[in-house]
Protein backbone atom coordinates (compact mmCIF):
# COMPACT_ATOMS: atom_id res chain seq x y z
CA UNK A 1 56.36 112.24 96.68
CA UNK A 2 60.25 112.17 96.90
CA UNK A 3 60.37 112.95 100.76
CA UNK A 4 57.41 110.22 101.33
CA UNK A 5 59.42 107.64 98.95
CA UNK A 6 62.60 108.77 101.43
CA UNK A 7 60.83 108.67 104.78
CA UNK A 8 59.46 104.95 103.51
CA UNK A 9 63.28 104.06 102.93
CA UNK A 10 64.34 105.36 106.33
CA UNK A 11 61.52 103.54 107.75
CA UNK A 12 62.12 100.37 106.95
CA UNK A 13 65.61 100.60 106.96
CA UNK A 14 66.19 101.83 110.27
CA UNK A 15 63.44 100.21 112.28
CA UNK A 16 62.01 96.91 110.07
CA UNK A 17 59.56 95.01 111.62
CA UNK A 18 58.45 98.13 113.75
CA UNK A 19 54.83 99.65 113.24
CA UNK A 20 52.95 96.25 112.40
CA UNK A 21 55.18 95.46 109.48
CA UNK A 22 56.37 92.07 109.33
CA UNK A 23 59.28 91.50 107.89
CA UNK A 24 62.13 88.73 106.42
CA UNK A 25 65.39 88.36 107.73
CA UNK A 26 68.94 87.81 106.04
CA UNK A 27 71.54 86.58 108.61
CA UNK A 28 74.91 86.18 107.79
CA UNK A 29 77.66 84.94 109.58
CA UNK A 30 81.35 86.20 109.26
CA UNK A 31 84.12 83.93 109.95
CA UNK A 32 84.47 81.08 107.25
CA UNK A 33 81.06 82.17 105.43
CA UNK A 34 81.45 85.56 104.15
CA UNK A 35 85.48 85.37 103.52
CA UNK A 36 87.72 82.50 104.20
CA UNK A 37 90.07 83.69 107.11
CA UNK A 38 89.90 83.04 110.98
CA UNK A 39 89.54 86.27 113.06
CA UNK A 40 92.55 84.65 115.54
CA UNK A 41 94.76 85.04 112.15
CA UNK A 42 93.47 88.69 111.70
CA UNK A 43 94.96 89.58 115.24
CA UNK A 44 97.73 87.66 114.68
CA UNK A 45 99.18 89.31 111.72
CA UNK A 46 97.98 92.76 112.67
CA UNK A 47 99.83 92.29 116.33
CA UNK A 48 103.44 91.15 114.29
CA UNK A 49 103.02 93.72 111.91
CA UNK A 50 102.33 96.89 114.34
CA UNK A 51 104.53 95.12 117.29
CA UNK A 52 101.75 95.46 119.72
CA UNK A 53 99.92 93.61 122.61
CA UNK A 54 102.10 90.59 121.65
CA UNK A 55 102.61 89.35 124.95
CA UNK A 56 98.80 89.05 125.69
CA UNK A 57 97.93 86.99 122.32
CA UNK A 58 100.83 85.33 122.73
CA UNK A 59 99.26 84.46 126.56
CA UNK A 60 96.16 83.57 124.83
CA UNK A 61 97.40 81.28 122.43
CA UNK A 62 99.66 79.44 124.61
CA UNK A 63 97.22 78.74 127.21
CA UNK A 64 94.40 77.92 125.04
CA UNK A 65 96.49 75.38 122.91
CA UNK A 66 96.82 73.09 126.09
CA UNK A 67 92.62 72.81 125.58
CA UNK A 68 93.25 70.44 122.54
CA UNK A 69 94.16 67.75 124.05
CA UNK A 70 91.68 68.00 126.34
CA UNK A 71 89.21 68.00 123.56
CA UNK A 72 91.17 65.25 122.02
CA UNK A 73 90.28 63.15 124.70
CA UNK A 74 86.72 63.71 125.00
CA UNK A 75 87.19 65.75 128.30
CA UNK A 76 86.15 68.97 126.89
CA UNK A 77 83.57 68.90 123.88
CA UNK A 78 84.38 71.07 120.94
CA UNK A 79 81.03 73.46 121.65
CA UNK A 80 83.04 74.43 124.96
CA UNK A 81 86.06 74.97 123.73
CA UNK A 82 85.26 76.74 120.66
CA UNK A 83 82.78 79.32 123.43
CA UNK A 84 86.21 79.50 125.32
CA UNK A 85 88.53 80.45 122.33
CA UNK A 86 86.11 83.15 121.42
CA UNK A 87 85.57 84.59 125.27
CA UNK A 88 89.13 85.03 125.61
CA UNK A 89 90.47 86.61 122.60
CA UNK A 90 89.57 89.57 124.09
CA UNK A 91 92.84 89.29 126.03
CA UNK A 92 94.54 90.47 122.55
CA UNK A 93 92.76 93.72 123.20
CA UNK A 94 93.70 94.30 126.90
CA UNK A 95 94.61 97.78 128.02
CA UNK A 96 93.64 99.57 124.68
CA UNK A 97 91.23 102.37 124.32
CA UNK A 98 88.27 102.48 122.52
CA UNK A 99 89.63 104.62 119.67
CA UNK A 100 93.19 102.76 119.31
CA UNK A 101 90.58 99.42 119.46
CA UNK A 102 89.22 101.14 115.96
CA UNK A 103 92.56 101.82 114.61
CA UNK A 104 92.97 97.74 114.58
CA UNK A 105 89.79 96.90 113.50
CA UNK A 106 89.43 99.50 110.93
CA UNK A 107 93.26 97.61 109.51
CA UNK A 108 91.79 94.51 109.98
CA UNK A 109 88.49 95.27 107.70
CA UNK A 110 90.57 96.42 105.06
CA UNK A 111 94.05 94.60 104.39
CA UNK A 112 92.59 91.29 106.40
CA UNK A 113 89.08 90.23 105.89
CA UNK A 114 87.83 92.54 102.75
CA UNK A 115 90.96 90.69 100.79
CA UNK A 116 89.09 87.34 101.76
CA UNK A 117 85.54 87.64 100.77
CA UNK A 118 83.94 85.16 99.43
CA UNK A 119 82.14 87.01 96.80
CA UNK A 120 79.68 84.29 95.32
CA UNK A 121 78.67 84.91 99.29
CA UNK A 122 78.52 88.43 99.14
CA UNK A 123 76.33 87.91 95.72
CA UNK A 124 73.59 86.45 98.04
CA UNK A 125 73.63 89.20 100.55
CA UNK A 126 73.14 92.15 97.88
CA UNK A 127 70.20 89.97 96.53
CA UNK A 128 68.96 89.98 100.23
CA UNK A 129 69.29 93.93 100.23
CA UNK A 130 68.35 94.49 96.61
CA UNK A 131 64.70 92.67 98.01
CA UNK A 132 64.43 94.67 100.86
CA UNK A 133 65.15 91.92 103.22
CA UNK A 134 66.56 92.98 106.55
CA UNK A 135 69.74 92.16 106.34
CA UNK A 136 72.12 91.16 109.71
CA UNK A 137 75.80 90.38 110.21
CA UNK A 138 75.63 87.78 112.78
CA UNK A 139 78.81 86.61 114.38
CA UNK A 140 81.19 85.81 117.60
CA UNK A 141 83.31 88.03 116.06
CA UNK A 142 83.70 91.17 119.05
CA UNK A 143 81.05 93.58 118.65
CA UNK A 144 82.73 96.91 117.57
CA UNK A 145 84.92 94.79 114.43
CA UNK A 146 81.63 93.75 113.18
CA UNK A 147 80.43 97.07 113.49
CA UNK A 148 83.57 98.03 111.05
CA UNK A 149 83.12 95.16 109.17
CA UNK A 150 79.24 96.15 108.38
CA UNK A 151 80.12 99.97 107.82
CA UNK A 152 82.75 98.68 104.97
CA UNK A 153 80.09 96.12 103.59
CA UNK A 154 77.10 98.73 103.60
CA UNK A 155 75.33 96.68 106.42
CA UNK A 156 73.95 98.53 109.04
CA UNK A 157 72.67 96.03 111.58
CA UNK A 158 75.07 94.04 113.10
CA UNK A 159 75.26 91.10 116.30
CA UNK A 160 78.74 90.29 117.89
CA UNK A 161 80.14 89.67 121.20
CA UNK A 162 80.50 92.67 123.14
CA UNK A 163 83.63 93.69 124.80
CA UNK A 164 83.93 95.23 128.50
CA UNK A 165 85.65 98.42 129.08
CA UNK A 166 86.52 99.62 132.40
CA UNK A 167 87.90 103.50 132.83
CA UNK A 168 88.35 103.89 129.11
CA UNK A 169 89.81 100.83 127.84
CA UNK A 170 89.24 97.09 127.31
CA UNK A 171 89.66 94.84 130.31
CA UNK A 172 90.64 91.80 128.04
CA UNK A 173 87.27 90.18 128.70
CA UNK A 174 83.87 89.77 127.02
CA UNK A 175 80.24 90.12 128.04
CA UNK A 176 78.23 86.98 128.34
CA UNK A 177 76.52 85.07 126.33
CA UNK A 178 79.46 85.15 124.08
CA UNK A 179 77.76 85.45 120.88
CA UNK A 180 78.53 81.84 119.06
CA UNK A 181 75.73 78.31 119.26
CA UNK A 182 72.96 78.92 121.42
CA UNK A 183 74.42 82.45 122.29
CA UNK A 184 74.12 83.64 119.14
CA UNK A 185 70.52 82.59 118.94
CA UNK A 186 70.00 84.51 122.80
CA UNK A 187 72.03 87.41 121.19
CA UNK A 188 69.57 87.99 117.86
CA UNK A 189 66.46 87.41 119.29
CA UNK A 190 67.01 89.83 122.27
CA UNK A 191 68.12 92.60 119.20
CA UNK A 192 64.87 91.86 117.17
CA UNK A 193 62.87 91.77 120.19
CA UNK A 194 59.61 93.87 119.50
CA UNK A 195 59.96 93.63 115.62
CA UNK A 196 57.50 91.05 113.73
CA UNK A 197 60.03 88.20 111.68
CA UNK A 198 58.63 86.06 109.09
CA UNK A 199 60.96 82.99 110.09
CA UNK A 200 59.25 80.83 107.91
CA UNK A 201 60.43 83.15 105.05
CA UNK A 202 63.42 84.23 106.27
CA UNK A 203 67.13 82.84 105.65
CA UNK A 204 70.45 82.01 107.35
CA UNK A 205 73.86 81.61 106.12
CA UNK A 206 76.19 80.12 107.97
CA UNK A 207 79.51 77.13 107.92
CA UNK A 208 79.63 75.46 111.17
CA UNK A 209 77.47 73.41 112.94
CA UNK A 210 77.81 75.67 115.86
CA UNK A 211 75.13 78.02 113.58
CA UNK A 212 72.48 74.75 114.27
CA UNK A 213 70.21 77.01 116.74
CA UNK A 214 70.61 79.68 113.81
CA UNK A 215 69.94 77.83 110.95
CA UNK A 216 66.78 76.24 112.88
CA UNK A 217 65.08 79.46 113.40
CA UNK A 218 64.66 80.16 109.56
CA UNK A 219 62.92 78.40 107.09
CA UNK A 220 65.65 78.77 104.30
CA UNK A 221 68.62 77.59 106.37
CA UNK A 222 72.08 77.75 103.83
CA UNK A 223 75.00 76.03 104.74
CA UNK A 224 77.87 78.10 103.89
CA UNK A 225 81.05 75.99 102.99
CA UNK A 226 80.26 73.90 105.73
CA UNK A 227 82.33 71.67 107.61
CA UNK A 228 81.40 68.14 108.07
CA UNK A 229 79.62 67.90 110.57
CA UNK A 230 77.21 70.94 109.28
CA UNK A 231 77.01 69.05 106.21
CA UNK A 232 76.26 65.90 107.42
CA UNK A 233 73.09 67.60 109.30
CA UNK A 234 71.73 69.74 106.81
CA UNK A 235 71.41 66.61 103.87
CA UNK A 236 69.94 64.53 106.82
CA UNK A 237 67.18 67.93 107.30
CA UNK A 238 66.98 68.33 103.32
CA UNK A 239 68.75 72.04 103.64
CA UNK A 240 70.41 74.17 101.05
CA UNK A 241 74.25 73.44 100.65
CA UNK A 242 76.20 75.97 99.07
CA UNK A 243 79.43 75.24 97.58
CA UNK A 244 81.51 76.41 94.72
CA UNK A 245 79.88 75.09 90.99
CA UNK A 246 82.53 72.78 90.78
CA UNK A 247 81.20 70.79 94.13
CA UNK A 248 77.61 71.18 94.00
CA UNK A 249 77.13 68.37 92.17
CA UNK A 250 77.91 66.34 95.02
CA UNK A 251 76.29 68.53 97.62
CA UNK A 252 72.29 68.02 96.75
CA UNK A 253 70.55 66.40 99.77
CA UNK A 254 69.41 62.75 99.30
């Protein structure tokens, strides 16, 4: 009975919706939803700290700050320029190996991002776990951090961007789709491809209106701490708004 009981576990664990089981999804994003840091900050402060690859986020951030204005003026809409922030942060990484890669992101897991969980958040994804839902860490966030960031969190399915690596080490570049808007919707339904989802009964978590094409797919969408333009959408669709007690008194849909 035990070894049945475990081999159901593994089962549906390991490959959900596999074997004509259908089954509900949890999705949660990372950045501004599960803790309340930027992953740009993350490399920041781990690059001064360990006095490395300075000169290529330095490179990124100077170039990429001439895009606001751009923006500013309605040349470049925020979608774009948010897809090109996250495609190029990779430069941060440029020239390192896959294990000194892990070095960072382990660091940046522990003394960044697990000091900055929002825990009310985290509440709702061990309720998603605790039913058996099958719970995914969704995010633009590169690939092998989430990874970390799942191991640490006891998540084992995970959707990032992945990063290139040529002869060993990172080439400072991403693959496409980066994994953010309608990406991130490509991204998770090529990973789930040949599983049965209940979307009608499945949920989404997420704080920027980029997450639309996410939060559409499920019919429980939850905006996370959302910013205003996220807000604005889900009380015009009559979605869940999440917000700290203190402000959910002004965040039921009319």
């Amino acid at each position: 009975m035990f070894l049945t009981s475990l081999l159901l576990t593994y089962m549906m664990e390991e490959k959900p919706g596999l074997g004509g089981s259908v089954v509900i999804v949890a999705l949660f994003d990372l950045d501004g939803t599960l803790y309340t840091g930027h992953m740009l900050q993350a490399l920041a402060e781990h690059h001064r700290l360990h006095r490395t690859n300075r000169f290529y986020l330095y490179a990124f951030i100077g170039t990429h700050l001439a895009l606001w204005p751009l923006w500013r003026s309605g040349l470049l809409s925020e979608e774009k320029m948010r897809e090109l922030w996250v495609r190029d942060m990779a430069w941060a990484l440029r020239g390192w190996s896959s294990s000194r890669a892990q070095e960072a992101f382990r660091w940046i897991t522990q003394e960044y991002i697990l000091p900055r969980l929002r825990h009310d958040v985290l509440e709702k994804l061990r309720e998603h776990q605790t039913k058996g839902h099958y719970t995914i860490l969704l995010s633009g966030t590169f690939a092998p951090l989430l990874v970390e960031v799942g191991h640490q969190l006891g998540v084992a399915e995970t959707v990032g961007t992945p990063l290139i690596i040529r002869h060993g080490r990172y080439i400072g570049a991403c693959e496409l789709p980066i994994c953010q808007g309608e990406g991130k919707r490509q991204r998770l339904l090529a990973r789930l491809q040949g599983r049965e989802i209940n979307w009608a009964e499945s949920y989404a978590y997420a704080d920027s209106y980029t997450d639309i094409p996410i939060l559409e797919l499920v019919g429980h969408p939850v905006a996370v701490y959302p910013d205003e333009l996220l807000a604005n959408h889900a009380r015009e669709r009559g979605w869940e708004i999440f917000l700290p007690s203190s402000q959910e008194d002004n965040s039921s849909p009319t």
